[in-house]
Protein backbone atom coordinates (compact mmCIF):
# COMPACT_ATOMS: atom_id res chain seq x y z
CA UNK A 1 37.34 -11.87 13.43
CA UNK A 2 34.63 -13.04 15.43
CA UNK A 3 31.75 -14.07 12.85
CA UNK A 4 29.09 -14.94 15.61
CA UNK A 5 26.50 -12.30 16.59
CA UNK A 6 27.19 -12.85 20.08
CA UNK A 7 30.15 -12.98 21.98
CA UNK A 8 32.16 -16.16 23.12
CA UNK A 9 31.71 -15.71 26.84
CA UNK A 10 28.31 -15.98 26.32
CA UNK A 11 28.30 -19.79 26.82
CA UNK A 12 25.23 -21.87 25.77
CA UNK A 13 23.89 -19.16 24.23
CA UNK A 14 26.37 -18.09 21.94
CA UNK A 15 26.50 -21.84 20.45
CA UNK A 16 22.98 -21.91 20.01
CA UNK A 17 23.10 -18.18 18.38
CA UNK A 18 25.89 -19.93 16.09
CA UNK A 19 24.12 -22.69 15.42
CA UNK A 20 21.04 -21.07 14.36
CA UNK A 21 23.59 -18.82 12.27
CA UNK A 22 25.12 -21.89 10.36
CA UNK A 23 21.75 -22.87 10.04
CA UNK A 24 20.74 -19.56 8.35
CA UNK A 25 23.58 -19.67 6.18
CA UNK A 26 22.98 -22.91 4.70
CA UNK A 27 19.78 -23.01 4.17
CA UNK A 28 18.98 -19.20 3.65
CA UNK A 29 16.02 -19.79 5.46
CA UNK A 30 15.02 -17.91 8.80
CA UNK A 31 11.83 -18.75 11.09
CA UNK A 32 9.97 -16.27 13.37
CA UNK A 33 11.98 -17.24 16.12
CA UNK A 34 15.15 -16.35 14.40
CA UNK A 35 14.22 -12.48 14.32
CA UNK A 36 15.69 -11.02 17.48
CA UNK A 37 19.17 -12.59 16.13
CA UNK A 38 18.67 -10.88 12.64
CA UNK A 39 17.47 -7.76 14.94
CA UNK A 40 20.76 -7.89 17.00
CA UNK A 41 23.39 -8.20 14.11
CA UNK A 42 21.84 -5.49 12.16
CA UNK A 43 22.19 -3.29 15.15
CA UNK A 44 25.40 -3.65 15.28
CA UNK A 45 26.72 -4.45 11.86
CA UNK A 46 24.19 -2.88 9.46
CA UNK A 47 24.54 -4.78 6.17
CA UNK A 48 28.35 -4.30 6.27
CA UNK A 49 29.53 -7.04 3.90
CA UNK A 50 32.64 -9.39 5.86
CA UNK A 51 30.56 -9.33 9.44
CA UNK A 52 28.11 -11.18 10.24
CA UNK A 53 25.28 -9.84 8.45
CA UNK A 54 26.61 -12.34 5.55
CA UNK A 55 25.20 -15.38 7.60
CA UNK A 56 21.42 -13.71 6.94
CA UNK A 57 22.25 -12.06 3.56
CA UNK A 58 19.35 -12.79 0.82
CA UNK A 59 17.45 -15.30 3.26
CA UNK A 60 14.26 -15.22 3.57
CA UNK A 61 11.41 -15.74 6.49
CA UNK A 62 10.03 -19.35 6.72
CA UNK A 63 6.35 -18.79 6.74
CA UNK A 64 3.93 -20.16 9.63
CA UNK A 65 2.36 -22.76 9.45
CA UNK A 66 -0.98 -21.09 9.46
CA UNK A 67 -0.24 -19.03 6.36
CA UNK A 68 -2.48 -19.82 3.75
CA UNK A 69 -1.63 -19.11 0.19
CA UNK A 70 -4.66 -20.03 -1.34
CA UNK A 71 -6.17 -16.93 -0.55
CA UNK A 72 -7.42 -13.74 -2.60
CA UNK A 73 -4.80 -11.20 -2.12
CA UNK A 74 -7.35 -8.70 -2.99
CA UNK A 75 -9.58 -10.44 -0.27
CA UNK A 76 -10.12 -9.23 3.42
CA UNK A 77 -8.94 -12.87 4.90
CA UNK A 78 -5.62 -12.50 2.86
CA UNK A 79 -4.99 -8.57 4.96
CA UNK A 80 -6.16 -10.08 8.17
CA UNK A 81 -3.67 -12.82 7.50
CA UNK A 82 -1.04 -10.10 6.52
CA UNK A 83 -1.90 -7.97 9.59
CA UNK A 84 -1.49 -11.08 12.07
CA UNK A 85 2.02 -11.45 10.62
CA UNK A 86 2.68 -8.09 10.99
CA UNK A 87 2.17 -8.37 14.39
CA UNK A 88 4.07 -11.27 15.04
CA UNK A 89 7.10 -9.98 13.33
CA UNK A 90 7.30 -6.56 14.67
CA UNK A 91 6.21 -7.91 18.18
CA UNK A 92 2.85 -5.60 18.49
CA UNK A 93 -0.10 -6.53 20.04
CA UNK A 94 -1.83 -3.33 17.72
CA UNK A 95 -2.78 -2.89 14.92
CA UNK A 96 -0.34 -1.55 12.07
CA UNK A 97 -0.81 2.36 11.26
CA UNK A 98 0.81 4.57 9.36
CA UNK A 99 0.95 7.64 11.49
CA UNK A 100 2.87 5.61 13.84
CA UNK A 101 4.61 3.03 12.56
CA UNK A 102 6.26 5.09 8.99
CA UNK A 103 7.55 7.79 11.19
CA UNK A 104 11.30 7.80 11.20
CA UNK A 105 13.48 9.45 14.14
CA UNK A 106 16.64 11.08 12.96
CA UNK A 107 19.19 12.83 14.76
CA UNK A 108 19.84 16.66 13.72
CA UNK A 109 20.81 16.64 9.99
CA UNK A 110 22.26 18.93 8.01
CA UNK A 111 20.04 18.76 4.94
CA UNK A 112 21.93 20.76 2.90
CA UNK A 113 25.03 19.13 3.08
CA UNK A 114 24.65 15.37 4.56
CA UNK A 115 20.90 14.38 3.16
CA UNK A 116 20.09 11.30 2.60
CA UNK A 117 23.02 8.99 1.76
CA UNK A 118 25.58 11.11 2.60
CA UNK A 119 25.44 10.81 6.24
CA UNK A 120 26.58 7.07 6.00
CA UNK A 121 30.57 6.96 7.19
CA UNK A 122 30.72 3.45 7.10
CA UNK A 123 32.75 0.65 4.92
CA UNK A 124 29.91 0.55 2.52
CA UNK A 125 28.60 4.08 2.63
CA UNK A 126 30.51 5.12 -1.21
CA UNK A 127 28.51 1.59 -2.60
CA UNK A 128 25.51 2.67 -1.41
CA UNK A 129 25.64 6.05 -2.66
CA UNK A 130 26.40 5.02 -5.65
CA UNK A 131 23.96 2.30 -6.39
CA UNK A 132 21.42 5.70 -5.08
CA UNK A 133 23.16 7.68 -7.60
CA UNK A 134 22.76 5.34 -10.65
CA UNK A 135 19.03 5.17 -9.66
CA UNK A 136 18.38 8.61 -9.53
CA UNK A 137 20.03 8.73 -13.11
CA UNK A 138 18.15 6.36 -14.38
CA UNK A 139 15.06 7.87 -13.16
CA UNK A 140 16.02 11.44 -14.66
CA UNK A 141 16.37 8.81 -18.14
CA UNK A 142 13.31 7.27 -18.06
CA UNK A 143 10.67 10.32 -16.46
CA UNK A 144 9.96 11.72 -19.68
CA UNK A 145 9.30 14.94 -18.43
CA UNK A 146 10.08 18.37 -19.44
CA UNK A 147 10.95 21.33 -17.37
CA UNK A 148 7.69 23.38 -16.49
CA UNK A 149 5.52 20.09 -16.33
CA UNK A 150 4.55 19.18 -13.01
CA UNK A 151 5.85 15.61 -11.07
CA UNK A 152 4.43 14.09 -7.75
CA UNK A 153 6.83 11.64 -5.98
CA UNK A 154 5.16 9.48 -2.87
CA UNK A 155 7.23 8.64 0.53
CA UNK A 156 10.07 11.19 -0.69
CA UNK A 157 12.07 10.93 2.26
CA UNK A 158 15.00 13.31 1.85
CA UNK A 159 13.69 14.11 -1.71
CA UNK A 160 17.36 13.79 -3.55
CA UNK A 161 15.48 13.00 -7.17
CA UNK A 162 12.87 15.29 -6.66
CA UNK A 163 15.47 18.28 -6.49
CA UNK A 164 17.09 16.77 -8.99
CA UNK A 165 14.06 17.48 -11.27
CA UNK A 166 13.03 20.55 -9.70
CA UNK A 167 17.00 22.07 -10.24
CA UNK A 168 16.39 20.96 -14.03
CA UNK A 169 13.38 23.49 -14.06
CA UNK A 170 10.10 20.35 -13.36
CA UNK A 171 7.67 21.91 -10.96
CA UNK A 172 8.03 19.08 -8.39
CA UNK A 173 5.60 17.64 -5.60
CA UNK A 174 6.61 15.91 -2.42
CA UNK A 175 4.09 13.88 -0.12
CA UNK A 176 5.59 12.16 2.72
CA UNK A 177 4.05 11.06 6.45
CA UNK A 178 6.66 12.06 8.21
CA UNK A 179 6.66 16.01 8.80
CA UNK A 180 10.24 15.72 9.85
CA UNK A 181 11.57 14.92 6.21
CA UNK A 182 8.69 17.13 4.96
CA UNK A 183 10.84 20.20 6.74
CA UNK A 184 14.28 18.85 5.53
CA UNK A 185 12.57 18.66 1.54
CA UNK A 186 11.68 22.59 2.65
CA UNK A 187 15.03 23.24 3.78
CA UNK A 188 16.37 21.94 0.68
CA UNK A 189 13.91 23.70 -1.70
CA UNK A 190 14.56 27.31 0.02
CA UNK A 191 18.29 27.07 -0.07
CA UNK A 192 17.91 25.92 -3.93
CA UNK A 193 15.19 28.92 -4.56
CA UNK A 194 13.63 25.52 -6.40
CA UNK A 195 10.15 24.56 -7.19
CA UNK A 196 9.50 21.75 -4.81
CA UNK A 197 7.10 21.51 -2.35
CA UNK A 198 7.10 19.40 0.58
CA UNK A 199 3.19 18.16 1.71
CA UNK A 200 2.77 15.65 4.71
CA UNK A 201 -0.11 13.48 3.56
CA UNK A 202 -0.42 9.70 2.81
CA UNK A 203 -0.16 7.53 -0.17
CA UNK A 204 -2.60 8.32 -3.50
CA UNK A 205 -3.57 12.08 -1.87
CA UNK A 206 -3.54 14.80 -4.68
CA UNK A 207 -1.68 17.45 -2.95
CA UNK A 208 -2.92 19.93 -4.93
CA UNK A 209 -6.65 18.69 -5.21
CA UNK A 210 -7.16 18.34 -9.24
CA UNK A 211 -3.95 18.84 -10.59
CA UNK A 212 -2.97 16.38 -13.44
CA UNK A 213 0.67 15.58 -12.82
CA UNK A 214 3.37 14.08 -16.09
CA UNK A 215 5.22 12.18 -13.64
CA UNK A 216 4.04 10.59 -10.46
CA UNK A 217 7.10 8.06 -9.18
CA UNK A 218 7.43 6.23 -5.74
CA UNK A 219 11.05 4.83 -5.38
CA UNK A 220 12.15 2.36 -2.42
CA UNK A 221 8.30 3.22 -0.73
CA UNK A 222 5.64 1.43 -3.09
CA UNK A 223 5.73 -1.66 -0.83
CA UNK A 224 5.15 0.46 2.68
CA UNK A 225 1.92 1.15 1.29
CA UNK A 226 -0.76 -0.83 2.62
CA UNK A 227 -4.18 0.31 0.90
CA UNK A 228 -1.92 0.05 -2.35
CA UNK A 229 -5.51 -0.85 -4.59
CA UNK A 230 -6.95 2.85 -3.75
CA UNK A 231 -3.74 4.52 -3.76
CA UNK A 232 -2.94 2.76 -7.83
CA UNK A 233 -6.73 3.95 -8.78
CA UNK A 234 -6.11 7.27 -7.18
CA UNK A 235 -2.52 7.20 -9.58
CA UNK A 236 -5.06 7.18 -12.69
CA UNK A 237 -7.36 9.31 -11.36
CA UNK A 238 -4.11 12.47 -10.86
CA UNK A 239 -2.48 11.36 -14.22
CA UNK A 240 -2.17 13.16 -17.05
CA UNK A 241 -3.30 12.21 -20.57
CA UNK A 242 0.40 11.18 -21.37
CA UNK A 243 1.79 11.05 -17.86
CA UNK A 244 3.95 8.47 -16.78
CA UNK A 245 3.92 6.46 -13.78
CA UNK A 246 7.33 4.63 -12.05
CA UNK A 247 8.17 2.16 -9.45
CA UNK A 248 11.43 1.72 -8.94
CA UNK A 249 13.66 -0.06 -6.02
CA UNK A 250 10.51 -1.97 -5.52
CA UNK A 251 11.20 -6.03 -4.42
CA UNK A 252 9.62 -6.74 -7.86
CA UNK A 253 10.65 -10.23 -9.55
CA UNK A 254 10.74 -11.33 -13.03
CA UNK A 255 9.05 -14.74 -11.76
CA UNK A 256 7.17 -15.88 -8.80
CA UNK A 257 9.31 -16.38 -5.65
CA UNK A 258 8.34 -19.61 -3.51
CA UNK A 259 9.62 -17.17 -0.45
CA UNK A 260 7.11 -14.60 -0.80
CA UNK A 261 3.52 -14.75 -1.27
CA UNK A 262 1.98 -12.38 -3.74
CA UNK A 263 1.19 -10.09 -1.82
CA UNK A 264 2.35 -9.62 1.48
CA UNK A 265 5.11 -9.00 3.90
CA UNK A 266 8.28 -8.95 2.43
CA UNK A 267 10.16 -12.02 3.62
CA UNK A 268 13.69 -11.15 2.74
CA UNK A 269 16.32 -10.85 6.03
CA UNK A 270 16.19 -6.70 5.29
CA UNK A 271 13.04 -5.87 5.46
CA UNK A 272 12.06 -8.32 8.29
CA UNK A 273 14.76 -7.09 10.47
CA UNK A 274 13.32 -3.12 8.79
CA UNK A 275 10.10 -4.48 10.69
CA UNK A 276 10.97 -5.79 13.77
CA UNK A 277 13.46 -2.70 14.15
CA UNK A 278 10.20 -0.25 14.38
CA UNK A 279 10.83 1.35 10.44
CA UNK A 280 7.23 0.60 9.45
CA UNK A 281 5.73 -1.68 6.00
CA UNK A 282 7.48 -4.24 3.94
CA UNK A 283 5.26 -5.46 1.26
CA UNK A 284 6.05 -7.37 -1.91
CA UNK A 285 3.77 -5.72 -4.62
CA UNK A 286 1.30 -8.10 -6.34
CA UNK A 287 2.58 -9.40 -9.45
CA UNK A 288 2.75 -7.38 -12.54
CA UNK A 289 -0.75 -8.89 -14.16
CA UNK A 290 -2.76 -8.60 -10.86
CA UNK A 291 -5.83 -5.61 -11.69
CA UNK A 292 -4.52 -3.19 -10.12
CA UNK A 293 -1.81 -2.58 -11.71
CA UNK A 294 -3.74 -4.01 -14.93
CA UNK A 295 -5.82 -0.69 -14.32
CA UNK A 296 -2.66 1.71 -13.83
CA UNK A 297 -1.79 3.43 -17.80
CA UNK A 298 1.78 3.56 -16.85
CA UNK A 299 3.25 5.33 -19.66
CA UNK A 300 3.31 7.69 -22.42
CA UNK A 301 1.64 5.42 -24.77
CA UNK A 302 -1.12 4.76 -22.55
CA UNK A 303 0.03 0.73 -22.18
CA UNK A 304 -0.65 -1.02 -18.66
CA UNK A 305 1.90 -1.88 -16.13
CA UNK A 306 2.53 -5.28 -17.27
CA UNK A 307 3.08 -4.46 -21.03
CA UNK A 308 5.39 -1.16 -19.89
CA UNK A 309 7.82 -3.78 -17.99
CA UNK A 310 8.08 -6.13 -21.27
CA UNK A 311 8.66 -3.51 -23.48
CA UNK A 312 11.62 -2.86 -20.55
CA UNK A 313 10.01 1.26 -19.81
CA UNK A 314 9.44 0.52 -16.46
CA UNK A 315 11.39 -2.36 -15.45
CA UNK A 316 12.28 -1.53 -11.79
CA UNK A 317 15.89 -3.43 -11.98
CA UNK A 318 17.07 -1.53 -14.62
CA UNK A 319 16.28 1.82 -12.37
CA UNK A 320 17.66 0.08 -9.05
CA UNK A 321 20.67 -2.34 -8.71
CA UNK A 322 18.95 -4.70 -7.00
CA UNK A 323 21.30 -6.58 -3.68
């Protein structure tokens, strides 16, 4: 098997594709220029395991030279920073937005039957299903909700938890930017006869104005959203007493990571090539003790973010497998 993203007959080109690839591999380090290769074997490979995709697996983006990590992430030179790699990476000349650049288009899906996961027909399409499986399992565990309370879940997508919860009686929420998945989360709800609604709106709206909600959960979306300090404040604001807030599938480490700044684009291979491929924001969320997620009461007992994930509540690997 060929293990070079491009072909033999390629000449010069293919050896310097292979030796950026060796270099890759060994080092598990990628620069900017590197992208368009990353770009190309995900195109064609996905994240197949025993293709190519292996060479770029778990490396992460070399930052510029210019990148300054002695800045306030909370600061407005730290997200002009982030914005200028943005740019770079996803080869835009714009500025980032929402509206444009979270939109996702999807070929004509049969929500009922193939959502979500279950369109995959490739070599790793049972793994991947399952690792979505365990999470939404694990999510169901730790929600500590009861049917007839009420549950908000940001950047749904194909909503598979939130009918999960509404099927076990919770009075579930959706908010997504994309009005396309908003219509397949309808599709869903109407052939269920459930109680979940679909809303298109953005990160930290209250759908339903001053409803108090006992769950609010993001899971795999938390680091596409960009004004994350208003959207954790407007988490408090829509939480009940004893609510309960979780992140989960988020690129959230137990200890600081020399390959990603705190808070920022996410530098690992997938969500680089996620970038540069057109599928919108990868951000690493600020570390656990950063305000505000110091601010955020994340569970029952009313304890902050940071305590929750000692205590293990809310520890975002135990919800996801993480790659």
């Amino acid at each position: 098997m060929n293990t070079n993203v491009t072909e033999p007959h390629a000449g010069g080109a293919a050896q310097s594709h292979a030796s950026a690839e060796e270099r890759i591999r060994t080092t598990r380090r990628f620069n900017i220029e590197d992208i368009e290769l990353l770009a190309n074997a995900h195109r064609r490979f996905d994240c197949a395991p025993g293709t190519p995709w292996d060479n770029f697996r778990d490396s992460f983006l070399v930052l510029p030279c210019w990148f300054r990590f002695d800045l306030d992430p909370m600061s407005a030179h730290y997200a002009q920073q982030q914005h200028r790699l943005w740019n770079i990476v996803a080869g835009q000349q714009r500025a980032y937005h929402p509206l444009t650049d979270e939109q996702t288009s999807m070929p004509e899906v049969d929500a009922i039957r193939f959502p979500a996961y279950f369109q995959r027909r490739g070599p790793e399409a049972i793994q991947r299903a399952s690792d979505h499986i365990l999470a939404t399992g694990m999510l169901l565990k730790h929600a500590g909700v009861r049917p007839g309370e009420w549950a908000l879940e940001y950047g749904a997508g194909f909503a598979q938890t939130a009918l999960h919860f509404a099927r076990l009686g919770v009075n579930v929420d959706t908010v997504d930017i994309s009005e396309e998945f908003c219509r397949h989360v309808k599709t869903q709800a109407d052939f269920y006869q459930v109680s979940l609604t679909p809303f298109c709106g953005s990160f930290g709206w209250n759908p339903r104005g001053a409803r108090k909600y006992d769950l609010i959960w993001f899971y795999e979306s938390f680091h596409h959203c960009l004004d994350f300090k208003n959207a954790v404040l407007a988490l408090k604001r829509d939480l009940a007493p004893c609510g309960r807030v979780l992140l989960a599938g988020e690129p959230i480490s137990r200890r600081e990571n020399p390959n990603l700044p705190e808070r920022g684009i996410h530098g690992r291979a997938d969500g680089v090539r996620g970038i540069e491929l057109g599928t919108g924001l990868y951000l690493s969320p600020p570390w656990p003790t950063h305000t505000p997620c110091k601010a955020l009461a994340a569970d029952r007992g009313g304890r902050d973010l940071a305590s929750s994930r000692e205590r293990g509540a809310l520890d975002p690997g135990k919800l996801l497998p993480q790659p």
